[in-house]
PDB file of N, CA and C in Angstrom:
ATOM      1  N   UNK A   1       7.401  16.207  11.085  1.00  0.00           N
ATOM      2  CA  UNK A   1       7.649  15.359  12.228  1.00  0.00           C
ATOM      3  C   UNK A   1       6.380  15.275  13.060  1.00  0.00           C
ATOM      4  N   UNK A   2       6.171  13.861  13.456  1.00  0.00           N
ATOM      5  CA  UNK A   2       5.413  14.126  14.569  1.00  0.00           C
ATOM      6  C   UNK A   2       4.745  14.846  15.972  1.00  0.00           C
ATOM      7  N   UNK A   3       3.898  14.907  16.044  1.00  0.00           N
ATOM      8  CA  UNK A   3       3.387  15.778  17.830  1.00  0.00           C
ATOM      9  C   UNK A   3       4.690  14.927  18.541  1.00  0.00           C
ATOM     10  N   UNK A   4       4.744  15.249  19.673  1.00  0.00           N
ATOM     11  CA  UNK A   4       5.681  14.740  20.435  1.00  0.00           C
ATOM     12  C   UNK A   4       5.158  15.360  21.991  1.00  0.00           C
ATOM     13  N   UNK A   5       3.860  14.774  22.432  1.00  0.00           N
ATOM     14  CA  UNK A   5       3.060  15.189  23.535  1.00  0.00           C
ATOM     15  C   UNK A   5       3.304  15.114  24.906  1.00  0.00           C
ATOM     16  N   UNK A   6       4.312  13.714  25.133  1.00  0.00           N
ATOM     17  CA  UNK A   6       4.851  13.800  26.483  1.00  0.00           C
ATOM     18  C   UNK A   6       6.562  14.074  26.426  1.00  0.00           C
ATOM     19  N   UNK A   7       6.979  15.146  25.467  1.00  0.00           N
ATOM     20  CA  UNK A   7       7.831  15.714  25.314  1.00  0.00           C
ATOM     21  C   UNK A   7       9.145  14.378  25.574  1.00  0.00           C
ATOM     22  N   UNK A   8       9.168  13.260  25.004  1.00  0.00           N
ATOM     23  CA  UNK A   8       9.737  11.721  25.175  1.00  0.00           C
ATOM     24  C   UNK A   8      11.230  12.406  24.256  1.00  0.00           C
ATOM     25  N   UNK A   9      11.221  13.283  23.534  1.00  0.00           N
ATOM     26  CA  UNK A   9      12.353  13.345  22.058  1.00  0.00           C
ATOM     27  C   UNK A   9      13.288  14.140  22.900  1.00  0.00           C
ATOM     28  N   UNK A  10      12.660  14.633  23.414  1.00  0.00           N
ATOM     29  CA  UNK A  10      13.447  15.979  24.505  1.00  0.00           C
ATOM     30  C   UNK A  10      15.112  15.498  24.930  1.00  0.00           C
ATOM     31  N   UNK A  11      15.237  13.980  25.012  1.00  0.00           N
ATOM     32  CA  UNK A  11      16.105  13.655  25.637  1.00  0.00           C
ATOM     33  C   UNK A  11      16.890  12.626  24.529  1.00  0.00           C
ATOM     34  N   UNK A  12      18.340  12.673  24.234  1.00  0.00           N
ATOM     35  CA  UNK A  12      18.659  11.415  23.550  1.00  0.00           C
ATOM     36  C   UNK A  12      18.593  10.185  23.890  1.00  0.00           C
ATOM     37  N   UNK A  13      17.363   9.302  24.380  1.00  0.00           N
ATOM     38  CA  UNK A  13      17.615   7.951  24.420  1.00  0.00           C
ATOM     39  C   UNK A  13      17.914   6.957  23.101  1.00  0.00           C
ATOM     40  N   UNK A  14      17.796   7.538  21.899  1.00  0.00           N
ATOM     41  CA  UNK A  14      18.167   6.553  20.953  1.00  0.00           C
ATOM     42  C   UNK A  14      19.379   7.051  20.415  1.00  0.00           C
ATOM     43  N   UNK A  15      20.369   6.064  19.795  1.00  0.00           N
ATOM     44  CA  UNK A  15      21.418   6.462  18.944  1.00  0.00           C
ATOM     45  C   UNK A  15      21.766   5.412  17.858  1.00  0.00           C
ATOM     46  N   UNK A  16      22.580   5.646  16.869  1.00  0.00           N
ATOM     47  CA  UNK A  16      22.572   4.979  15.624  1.00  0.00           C
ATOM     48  C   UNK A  16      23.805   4.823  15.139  1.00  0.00           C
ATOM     49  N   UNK A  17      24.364   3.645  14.147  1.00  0.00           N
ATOM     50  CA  UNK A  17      26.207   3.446  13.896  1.00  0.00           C
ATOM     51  C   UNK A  17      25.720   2.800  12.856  1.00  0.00           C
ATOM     52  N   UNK A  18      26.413   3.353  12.084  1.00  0.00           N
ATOM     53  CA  UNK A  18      25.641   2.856  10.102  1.00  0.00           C
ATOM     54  C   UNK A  18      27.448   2.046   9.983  1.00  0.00           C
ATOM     55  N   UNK A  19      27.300   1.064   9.864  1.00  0.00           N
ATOM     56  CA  UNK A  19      28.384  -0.107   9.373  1.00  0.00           C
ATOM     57  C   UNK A  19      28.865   0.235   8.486  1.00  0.00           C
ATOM     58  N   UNK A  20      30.412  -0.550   7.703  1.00  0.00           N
ATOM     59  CA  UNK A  20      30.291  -0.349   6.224  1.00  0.00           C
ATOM     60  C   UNK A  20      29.627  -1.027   5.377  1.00  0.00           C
ATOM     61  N   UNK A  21      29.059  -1.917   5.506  1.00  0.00           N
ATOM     62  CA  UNK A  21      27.838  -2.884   4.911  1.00  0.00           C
ATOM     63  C   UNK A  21      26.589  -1.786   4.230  1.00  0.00           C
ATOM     64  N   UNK A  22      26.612  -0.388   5.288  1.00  0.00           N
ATOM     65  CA  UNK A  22      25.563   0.458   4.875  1.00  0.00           C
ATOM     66  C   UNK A  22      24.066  -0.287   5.986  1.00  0.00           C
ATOM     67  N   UNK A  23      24.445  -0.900   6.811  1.00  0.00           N
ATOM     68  CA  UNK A  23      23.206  -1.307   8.062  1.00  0.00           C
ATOM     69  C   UNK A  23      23.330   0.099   8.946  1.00  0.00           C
ATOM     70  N   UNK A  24      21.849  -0.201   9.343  1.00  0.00           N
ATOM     71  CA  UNK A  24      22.087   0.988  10.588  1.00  0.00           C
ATOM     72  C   UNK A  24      21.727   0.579  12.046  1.00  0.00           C
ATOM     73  N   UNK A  25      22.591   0.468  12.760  1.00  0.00           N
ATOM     74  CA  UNK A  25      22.088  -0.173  14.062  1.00  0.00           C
ATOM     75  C   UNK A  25      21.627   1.113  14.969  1.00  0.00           C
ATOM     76  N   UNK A  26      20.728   0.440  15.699  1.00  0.00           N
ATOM     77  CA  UNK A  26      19.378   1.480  16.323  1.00  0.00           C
ATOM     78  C   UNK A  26      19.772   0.998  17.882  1.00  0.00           C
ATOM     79  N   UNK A  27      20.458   1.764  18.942  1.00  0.00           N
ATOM     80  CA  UNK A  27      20.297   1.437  20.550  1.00  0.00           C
ATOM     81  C   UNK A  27      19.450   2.687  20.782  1.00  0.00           C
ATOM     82  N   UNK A  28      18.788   1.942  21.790  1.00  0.00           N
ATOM     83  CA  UNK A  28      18.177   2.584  22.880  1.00  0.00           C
ATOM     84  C   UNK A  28      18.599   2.198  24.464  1.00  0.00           C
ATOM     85  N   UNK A  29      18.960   3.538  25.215  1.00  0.00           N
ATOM     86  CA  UNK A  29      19.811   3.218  26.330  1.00  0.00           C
ATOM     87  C   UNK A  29      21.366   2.288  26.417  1.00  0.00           C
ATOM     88  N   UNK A  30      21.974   2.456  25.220  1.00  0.00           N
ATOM     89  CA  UNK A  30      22.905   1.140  25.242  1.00  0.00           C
ATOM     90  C   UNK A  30      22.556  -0.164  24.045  1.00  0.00           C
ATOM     91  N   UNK A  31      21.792  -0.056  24.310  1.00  0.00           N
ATOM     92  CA  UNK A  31      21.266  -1.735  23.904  1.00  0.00           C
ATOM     93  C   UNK A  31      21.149  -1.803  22.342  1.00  0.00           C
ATOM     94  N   UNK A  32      21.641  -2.017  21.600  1.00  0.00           N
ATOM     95  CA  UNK A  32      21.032  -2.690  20.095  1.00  0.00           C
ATOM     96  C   UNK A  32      19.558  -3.181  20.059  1.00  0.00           C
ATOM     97  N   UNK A  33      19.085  -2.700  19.582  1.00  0.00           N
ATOM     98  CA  UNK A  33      17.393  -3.008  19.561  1.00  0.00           C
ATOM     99  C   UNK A  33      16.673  -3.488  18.325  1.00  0.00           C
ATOM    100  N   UNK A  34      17.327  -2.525  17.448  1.00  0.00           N
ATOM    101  CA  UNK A  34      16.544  -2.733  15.665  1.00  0.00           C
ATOM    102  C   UNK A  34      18.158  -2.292  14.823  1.00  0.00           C
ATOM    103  N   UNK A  35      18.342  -3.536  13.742  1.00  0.00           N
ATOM    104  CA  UNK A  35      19.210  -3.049  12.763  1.00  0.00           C
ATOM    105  C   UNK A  35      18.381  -3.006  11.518  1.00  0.00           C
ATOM    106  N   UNK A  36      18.277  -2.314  10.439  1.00  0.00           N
ATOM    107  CA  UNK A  36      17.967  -1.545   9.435  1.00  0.00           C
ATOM    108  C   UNK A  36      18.846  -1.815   8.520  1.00  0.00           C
ATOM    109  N   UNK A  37      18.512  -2.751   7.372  1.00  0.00           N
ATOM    110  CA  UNK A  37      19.555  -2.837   6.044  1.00  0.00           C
ATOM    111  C   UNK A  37      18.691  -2.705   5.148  1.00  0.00           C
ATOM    112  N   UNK A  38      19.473  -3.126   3.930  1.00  0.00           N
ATOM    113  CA  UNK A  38      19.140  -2.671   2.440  1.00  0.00           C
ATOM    114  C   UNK A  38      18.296  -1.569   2.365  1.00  0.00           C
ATOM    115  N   UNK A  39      17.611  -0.930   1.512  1.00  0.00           N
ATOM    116  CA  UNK A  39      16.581   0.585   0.706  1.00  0.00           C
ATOM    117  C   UNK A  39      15.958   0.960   1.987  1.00  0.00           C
ATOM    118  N   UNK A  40      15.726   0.394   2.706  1.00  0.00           N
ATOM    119  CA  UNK A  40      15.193   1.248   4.218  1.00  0.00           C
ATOM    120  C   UNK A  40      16.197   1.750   4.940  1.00  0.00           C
ATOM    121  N   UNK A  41      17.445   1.249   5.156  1.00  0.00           N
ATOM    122  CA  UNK A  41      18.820   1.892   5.670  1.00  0.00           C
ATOM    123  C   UNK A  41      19.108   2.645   4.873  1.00  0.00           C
ATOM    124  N   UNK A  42      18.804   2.750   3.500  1.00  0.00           N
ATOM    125  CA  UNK A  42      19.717   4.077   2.949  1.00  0.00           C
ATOM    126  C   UNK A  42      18.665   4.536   3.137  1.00  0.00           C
ATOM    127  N   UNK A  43      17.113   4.957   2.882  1.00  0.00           N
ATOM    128  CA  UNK A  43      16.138   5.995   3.120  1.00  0.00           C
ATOM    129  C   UNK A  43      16.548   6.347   4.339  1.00  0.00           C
ATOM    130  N   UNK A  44      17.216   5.754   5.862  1.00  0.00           N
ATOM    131  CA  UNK A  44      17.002   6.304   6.965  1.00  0.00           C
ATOM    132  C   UNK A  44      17.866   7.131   7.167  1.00  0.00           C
ATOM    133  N   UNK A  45      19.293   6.605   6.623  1.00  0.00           N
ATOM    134  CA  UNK A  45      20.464   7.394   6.682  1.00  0.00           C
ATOM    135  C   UNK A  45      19.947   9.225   5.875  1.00  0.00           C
ATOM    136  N   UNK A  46      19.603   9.146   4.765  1.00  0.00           N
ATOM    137  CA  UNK A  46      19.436  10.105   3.816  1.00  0.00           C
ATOM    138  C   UNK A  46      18.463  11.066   4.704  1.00  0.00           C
ATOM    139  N   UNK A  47      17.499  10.381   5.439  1.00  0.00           N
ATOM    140  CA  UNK A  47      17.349  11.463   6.250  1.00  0.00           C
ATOM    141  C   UNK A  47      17.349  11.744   7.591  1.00  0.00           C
ATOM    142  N   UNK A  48      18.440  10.910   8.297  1.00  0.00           N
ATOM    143  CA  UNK A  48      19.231  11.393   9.636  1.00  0.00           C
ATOM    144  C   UNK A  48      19.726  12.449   9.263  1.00  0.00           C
ATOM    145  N   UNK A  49      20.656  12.324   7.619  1.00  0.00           N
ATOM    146  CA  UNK A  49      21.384  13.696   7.696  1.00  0.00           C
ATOM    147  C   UNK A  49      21.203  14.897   7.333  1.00  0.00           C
ATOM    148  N   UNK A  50      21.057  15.909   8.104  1.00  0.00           N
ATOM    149  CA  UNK A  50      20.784  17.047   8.148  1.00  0.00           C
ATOM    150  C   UNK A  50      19.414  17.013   8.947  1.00  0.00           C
ATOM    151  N   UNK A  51      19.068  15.927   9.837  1.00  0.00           N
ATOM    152  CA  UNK A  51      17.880  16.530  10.521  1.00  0.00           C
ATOM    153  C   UNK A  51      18.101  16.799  11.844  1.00  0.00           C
ATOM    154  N   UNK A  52      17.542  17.403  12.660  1.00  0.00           N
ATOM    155  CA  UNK A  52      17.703  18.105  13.734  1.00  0.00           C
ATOM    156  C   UNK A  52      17.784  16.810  15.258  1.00  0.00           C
ATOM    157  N   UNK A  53      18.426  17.149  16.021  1.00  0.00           N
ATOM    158  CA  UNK A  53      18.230  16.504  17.383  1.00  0.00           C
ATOM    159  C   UNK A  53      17.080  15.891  17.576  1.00  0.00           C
ATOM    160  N   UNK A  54      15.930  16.831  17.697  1.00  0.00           N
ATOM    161  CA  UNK A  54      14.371  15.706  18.179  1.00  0.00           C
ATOM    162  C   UNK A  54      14.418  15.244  17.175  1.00  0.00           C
ATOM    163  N   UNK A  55      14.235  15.493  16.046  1.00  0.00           N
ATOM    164  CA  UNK A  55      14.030  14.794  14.657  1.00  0.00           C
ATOM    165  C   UNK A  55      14.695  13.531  14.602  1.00  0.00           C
ATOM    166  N   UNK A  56      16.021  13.301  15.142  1.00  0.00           N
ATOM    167  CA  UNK A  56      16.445  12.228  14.918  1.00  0.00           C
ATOM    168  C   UNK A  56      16.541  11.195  15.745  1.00  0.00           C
ATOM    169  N   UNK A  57      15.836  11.453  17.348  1.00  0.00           N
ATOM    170  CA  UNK A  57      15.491  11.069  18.147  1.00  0.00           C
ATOM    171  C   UNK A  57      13.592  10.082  17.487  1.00  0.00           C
ATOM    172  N   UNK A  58      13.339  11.120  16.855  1.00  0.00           N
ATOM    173  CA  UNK A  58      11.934  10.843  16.634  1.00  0.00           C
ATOM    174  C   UNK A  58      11.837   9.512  14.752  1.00  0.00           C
ATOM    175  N   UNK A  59      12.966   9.812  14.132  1.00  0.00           N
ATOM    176  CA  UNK A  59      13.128   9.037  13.152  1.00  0.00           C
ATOM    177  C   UNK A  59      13.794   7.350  13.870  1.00  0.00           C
ATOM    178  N   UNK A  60      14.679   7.147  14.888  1.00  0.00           N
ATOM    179  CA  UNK A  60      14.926   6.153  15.144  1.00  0.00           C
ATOM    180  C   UNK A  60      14.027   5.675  15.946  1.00  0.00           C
ATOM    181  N   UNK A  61      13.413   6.286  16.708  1.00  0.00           N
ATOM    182  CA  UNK A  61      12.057   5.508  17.359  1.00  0.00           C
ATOM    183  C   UNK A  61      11.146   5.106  16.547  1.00  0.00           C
ATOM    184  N   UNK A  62      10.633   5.550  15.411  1.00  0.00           N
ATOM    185  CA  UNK A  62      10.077   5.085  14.173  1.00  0.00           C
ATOM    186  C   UNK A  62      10.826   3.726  14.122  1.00  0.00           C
ATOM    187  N   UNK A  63      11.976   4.143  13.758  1.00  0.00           N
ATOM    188  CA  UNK A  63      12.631   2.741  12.688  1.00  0.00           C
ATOM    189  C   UNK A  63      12.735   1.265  13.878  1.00  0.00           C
ATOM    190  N   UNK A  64      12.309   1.791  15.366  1.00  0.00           N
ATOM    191  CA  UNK A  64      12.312   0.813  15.960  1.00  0.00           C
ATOM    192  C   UNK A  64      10.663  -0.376  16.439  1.00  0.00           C
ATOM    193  N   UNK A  65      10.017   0.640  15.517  1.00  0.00           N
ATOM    194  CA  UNK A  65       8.445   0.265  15.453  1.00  0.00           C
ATOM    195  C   UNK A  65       7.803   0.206  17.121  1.00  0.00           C
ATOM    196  N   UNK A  66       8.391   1.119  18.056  1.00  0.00           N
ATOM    197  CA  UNK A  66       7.844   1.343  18.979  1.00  0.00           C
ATOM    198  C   UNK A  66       7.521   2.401  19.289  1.00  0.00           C
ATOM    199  N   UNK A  67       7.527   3.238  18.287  1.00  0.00           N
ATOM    200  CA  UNK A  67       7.536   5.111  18.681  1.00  0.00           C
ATOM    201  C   UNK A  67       6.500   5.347  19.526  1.00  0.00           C
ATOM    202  N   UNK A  68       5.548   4.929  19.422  1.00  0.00           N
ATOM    203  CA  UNK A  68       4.175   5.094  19.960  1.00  0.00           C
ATOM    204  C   UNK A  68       3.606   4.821  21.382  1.00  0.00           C
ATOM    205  N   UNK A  69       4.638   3.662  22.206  1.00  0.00           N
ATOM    206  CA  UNK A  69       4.698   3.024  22.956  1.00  0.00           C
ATOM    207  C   UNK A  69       5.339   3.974  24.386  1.00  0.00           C
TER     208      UNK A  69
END
């Protein structure tokens, strides 16, 4: 996993609801921001599960191509 320097993961602002379609919808604060289908939704799912709190804080900010921001 990434450094995580201004300690941003610390907190759950992102969360995720995988459809039965197998999409994964990505909010931040509420909001729907980035949905995620086909071979990139199942890579993301496969490893939401079993990864830790920051980790999965830090994988959906990825998948929202703003992690950095």
């Amino acid at each position: 996993m990434a450094e995580d320097a201004r300690n941003r993961f610390a907190e759950d602002v992102f969360t995720h609801r995988v459809t039965k379609d197998g999409k994964v919808l990505v909010t931040w604060q509420g909001r729907t921001v980035t949905t995620v289908s086909g071979r990139a939704a199942e890579r993301l799912v496969s490893r939401l599960d079993g990864a830790d709190r920051r980790e999965v804080q830090h994988l959906l900010a990825r998948a929202t191509g703003h992690f950095k921001h």
